[in-house]
Each structure stands twice: as C-alpha cells, then as structure tokens.
N, C-alpha and C. Protein backbone atom coordinates (compact mmCIF):
# COMPACT_ATOMS: atom_id res chain seq x y z
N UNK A 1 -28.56 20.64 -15.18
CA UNK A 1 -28.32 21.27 -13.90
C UNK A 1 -27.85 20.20 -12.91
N UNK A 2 -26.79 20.33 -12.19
CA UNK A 2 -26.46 19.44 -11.59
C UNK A 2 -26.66 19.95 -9.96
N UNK A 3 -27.36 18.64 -9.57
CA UNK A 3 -27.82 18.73 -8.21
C UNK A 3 -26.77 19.43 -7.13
N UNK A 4 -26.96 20.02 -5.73
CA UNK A 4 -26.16 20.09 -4.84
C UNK A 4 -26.08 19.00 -3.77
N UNK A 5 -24.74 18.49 -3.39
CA UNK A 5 -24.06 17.50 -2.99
C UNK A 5 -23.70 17.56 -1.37
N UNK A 6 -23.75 17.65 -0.31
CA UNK A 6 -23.95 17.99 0.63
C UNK A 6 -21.92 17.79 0.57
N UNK A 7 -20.81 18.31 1.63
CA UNK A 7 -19.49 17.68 0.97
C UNK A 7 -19.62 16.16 1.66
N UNK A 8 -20.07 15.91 3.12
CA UNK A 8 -20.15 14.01 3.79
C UNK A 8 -20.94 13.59 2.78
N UNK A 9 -21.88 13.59 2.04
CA UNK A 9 -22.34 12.88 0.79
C UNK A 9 -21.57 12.16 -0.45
N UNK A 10 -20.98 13.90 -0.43
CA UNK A 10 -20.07 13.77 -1.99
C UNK A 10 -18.99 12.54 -1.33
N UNK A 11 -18.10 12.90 -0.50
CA UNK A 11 -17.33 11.77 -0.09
C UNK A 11 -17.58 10.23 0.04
N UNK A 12 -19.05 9.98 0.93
CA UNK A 12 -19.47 8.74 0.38
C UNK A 12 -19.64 8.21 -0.85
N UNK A 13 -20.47 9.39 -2.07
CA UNK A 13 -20.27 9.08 -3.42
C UNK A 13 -19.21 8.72 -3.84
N UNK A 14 -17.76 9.16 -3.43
CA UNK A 14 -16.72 9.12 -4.07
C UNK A 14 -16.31 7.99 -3.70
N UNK A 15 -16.38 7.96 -2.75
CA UNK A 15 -15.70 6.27 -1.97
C UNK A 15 -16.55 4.82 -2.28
N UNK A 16 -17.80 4.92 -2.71
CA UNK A 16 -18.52 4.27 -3.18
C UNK A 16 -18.00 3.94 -4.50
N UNK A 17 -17.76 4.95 -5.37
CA UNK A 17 -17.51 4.97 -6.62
C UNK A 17 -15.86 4.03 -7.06
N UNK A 18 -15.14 4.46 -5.80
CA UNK A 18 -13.56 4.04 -5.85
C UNK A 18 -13.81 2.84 -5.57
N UNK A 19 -14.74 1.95 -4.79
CA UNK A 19 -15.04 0.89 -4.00
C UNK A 19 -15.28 -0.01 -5.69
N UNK A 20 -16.51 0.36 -6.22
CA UNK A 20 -16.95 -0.11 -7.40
C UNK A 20 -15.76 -0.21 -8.28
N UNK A 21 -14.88 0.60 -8.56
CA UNK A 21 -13.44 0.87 -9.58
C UNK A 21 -12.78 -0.61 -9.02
N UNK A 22 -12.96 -0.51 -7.84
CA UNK A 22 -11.26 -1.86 -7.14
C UNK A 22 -12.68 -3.05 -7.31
N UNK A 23 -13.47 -3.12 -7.33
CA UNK A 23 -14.45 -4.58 -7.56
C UNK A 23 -14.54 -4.87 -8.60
N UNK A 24 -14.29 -4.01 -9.42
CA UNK A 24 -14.24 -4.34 -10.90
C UNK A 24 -13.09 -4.86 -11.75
N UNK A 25 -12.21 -3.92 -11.09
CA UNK A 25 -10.85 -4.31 -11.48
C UNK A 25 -10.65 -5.48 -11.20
N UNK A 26 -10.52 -5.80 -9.51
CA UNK A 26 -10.21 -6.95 -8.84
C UNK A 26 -10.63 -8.66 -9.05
N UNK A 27 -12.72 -8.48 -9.49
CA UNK A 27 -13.08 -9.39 -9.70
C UNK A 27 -13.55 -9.52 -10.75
N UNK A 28 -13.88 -8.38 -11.44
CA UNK A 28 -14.37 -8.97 -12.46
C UNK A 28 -13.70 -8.50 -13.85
N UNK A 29 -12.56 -7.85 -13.96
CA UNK A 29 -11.61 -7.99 -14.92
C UNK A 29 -10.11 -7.79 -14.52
N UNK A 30 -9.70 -8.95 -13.73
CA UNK A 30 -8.43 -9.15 -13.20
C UNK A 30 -7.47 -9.32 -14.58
N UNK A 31 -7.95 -9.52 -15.22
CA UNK A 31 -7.59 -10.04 -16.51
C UNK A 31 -6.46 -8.70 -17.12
N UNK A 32 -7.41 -7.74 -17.06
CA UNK A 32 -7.00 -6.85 -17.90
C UNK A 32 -6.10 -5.99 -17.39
N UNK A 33 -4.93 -5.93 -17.99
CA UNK A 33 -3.81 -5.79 -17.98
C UNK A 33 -2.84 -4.17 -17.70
N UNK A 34 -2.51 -3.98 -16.80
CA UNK A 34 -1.77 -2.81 -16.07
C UNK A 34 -1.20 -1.74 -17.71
N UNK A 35 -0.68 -2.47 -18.59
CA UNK A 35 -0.29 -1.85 -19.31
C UNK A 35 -1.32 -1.40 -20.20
N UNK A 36 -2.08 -2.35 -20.53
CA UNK A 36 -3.44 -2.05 -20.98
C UNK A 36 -3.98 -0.60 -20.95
N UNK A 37 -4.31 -0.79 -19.38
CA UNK A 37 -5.12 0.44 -18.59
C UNK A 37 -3.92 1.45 -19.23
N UNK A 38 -2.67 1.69 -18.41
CA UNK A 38 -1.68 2.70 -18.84
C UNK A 38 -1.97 3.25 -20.51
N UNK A 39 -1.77 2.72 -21.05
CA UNK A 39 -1.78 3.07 -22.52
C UNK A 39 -3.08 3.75 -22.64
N UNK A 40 -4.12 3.23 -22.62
CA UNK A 40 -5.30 3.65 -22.97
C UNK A 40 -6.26 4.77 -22.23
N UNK A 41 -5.74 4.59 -20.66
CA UNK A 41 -6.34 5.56 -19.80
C UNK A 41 -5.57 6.73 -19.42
N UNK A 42 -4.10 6.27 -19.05
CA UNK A 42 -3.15 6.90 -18.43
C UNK A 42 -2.60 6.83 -16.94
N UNK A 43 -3.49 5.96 -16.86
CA UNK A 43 -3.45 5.36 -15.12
C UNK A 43 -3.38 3.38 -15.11
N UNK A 44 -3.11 3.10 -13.92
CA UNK A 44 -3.06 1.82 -13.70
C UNK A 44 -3.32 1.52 -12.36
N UNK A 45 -3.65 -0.11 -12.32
CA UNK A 45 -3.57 -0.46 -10.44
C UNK A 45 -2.38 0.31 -9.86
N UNK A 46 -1.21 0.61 -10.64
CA UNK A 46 0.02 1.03 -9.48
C UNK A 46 -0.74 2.71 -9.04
N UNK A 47 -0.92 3.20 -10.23
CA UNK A 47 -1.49 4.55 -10.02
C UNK A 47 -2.37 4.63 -9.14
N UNK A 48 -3.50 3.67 -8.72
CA UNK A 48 -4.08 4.05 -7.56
C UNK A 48 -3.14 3.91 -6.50
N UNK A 49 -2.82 2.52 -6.37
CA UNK A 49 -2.08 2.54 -5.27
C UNK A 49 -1.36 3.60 -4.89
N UNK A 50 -0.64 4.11 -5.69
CA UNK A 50 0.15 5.27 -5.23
C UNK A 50 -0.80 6.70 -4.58
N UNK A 51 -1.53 6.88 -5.29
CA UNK A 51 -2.54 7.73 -5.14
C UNK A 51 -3.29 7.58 -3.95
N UNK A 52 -3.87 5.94 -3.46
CA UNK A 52 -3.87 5.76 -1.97
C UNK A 52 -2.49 6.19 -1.35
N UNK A 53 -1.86 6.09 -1.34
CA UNK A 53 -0.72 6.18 -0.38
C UNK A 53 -0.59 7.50 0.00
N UNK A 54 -0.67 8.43 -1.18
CA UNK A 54 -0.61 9.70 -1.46
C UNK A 54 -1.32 10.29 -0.40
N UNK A 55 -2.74 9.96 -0.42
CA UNK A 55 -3.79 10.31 0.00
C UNK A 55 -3.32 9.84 1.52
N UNK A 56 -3.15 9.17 1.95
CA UNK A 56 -2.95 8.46 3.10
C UNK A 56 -1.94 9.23 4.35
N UNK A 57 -0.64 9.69 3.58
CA UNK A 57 0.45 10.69 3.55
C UNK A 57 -0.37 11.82 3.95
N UNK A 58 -0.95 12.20 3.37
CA UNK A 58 -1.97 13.39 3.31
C UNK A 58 -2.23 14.05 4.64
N UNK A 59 -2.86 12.56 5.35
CA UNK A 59 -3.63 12.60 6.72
C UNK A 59 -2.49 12.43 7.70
N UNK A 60 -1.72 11.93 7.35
CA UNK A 60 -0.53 11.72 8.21
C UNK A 60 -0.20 10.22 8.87
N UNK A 61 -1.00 9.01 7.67
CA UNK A 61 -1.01 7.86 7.52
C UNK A 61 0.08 7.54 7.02
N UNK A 62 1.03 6.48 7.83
CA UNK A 62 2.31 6.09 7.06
C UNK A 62 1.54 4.92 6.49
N UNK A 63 1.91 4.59 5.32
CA UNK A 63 1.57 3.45 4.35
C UNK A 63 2.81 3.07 3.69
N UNK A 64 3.33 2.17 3.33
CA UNK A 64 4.13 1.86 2.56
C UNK A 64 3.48 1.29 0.96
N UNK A 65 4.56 1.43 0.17
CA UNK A 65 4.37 1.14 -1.19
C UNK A 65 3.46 -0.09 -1.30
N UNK A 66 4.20 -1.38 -0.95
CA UNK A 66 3.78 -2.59 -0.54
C UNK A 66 2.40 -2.43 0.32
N UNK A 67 1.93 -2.00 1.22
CA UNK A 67 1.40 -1.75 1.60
C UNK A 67 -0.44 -1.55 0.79
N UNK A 68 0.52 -0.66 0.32
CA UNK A 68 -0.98 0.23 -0.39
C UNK A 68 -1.18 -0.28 -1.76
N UNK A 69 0.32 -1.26 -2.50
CA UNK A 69 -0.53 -2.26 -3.18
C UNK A 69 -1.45 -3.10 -3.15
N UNK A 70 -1.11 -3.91 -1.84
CA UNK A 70 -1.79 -5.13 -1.50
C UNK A 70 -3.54 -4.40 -1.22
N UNK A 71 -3.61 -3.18 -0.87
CA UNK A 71 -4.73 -2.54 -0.74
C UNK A 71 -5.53 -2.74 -2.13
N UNK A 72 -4.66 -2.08 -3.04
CA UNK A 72 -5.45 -1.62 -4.47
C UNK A 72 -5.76 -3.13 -5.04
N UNK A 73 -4.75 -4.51 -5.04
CA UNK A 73 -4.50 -5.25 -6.16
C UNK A 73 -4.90 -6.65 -4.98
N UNK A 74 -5.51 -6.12 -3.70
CA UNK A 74 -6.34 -7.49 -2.84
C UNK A 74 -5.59 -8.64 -2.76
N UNK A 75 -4.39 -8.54 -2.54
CA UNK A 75 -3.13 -9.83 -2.40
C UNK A 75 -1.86 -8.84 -2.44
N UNK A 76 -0.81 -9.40 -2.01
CA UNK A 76 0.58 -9.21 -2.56
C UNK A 76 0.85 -8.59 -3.66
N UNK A 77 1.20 -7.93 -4.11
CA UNK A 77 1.80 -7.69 -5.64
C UNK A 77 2.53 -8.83 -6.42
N UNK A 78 3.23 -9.25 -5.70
CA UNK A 78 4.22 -10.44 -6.59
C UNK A 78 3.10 -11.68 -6.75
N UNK A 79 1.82 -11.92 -5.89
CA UNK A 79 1.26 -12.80 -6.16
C UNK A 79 -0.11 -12.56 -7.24
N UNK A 80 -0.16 -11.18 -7.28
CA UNK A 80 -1.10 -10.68 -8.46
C UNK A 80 -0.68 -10.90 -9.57
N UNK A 81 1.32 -10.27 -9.93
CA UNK A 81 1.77 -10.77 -11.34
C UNK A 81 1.71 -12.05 -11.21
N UNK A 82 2.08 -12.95 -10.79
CA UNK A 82 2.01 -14.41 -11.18
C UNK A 82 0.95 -14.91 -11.47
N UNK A 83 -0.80 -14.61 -11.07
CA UNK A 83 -1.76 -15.29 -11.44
C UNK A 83 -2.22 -14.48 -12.71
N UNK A 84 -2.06 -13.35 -12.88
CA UNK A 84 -2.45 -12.21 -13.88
C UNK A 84 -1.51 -11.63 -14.91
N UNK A 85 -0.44 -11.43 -14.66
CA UNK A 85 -0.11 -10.40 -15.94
C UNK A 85 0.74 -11.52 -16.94
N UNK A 86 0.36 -10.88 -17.89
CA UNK A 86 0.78 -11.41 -19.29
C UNK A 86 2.07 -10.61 -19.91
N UNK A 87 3.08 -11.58 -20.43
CA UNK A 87 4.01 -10.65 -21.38
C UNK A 87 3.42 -9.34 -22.27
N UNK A 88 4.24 -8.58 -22.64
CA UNK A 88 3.49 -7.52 -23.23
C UNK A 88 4.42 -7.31 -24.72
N UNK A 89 3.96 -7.11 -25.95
CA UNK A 89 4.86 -7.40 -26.83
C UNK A 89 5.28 -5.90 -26.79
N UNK A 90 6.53 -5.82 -27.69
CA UNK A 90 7.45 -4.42 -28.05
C UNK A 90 6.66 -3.53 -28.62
N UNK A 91 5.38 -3.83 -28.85
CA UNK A 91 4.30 -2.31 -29.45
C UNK A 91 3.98 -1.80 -28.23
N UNK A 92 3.43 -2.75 -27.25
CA UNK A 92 2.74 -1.87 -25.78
C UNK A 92 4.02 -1.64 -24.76
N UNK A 93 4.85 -2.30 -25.45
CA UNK A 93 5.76 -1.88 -24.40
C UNK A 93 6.73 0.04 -24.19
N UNK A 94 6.46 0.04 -26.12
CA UNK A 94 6.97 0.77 -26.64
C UNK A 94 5.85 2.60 -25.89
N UNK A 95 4.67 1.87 -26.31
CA UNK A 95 3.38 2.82 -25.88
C UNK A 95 2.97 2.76 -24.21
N UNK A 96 3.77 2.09 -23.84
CA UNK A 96 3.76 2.12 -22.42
C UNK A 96 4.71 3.17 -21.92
N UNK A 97 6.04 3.37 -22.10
CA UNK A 97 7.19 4.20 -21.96
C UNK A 97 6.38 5.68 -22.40
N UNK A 98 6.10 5.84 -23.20
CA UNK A 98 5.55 7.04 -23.79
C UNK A 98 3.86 8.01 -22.59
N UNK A 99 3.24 6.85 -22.84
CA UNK A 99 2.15 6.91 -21.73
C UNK A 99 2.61 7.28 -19.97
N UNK A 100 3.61 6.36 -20.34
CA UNK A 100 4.09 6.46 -18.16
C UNK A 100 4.64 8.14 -18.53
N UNK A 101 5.77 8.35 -19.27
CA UNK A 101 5.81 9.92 -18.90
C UNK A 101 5.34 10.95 -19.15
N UNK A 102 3.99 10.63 -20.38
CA UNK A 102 3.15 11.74 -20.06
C UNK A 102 2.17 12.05 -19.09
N UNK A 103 2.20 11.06 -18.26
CA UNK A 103 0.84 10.52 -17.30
C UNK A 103 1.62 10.94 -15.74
N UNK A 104 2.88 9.74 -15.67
CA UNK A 104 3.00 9.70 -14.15
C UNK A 104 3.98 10.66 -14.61
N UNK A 105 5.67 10.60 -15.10
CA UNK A 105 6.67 10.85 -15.00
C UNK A 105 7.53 10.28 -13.57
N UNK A 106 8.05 11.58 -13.40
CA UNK A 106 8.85 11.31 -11.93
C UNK A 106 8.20 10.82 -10.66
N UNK A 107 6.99 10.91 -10.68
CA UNK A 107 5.97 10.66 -9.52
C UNK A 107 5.73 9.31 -9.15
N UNK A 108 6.42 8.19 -10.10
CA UNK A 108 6.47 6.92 -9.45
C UNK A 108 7.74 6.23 -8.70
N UNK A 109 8.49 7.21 -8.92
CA UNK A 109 10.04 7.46 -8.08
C UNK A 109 9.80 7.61 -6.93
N UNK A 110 11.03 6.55 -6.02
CA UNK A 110 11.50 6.76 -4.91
C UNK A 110 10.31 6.05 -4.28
C-alpha cells in the first residue's frame, strides 16, 4: 500500500531525488560515460539537461542549451568532455545510434 503524498511533499521528494541523481553522477561517478548511460538506460546527462530546459520552458524560464548543461554536468560542457569522456569503440557507437532513436529521436534537435 503506498502511502499518501501531500503534492508540496511529493515535489520536495522529487527534487531531492533529482538532487541525489546530479551528486552521483557529478561526484561520484563522473567517470561513467554518456554513452554508457544511453545504451543501457536510454537517457543521458544531455537528456536531463534537456529535460531541465524543457521543464524550465514550461514555466516560462528562458534557459539556453548551454545553459542548462552547465546546470546538469556542474562546469561547461566542453570542459566536462575534456576531463571525462572517453573514445567509444564502433560497438557502442553502433548501440548508441540505435538507443538515441528509440529513446530521444527528433527531440534533441534544434
């Protein structure tokens, strides 16, 4: 039986929960790899980001792309790939293509 959630509760839960997702990602497995996540989950750091932005749009928050990376990935983007991402060989690259359009598709456009 699952408890009732007051909805200002549930929202703190949720934001708590998203808070824990980017601390984890951020510090304590920076390591692990965008394509990684994609393949295996169906999402990635870009996917939140976007998804912040989304969300942001929502309220009638202009955010930019850039923007709402540096949010999700706690630096620059160009300075996250340089300390973090790793080449990816032609198997994940291959299962990456496949994953992005069953997951995002057109939605990381524009």
């Amino acid at each position: 039986m699952t408890r009732e959630i007051d909805p200002a509760t549930q929202v703190e839960l949720e934001a708590a929960a998203f808070r824990a997702l980017m601390h984890h990602l951020l510090q304590k497995r920076p390591e692990v790899q965008n394509i990684d996540l994609m393949n295996l989950a169906g999402f990635c750091r870009n996917c939140l980001s976007r998804w912040y932005q989304e969300a942001a749009a929502e309220r009638g928050i202009g955010l930019s792309k850039d923007e709402a990376r540096e949010i999700v990935y706690g630096m620059p983007y160009a300075d996250w790939v340089a300390q973090n991402q790793t080449e990816a060989d032609a198997a994940k690259q291959a299962a990456f293509k496949t994953a992005f359009a069953q997951n995002v598709g057109d939605a990381a456009k524009g």
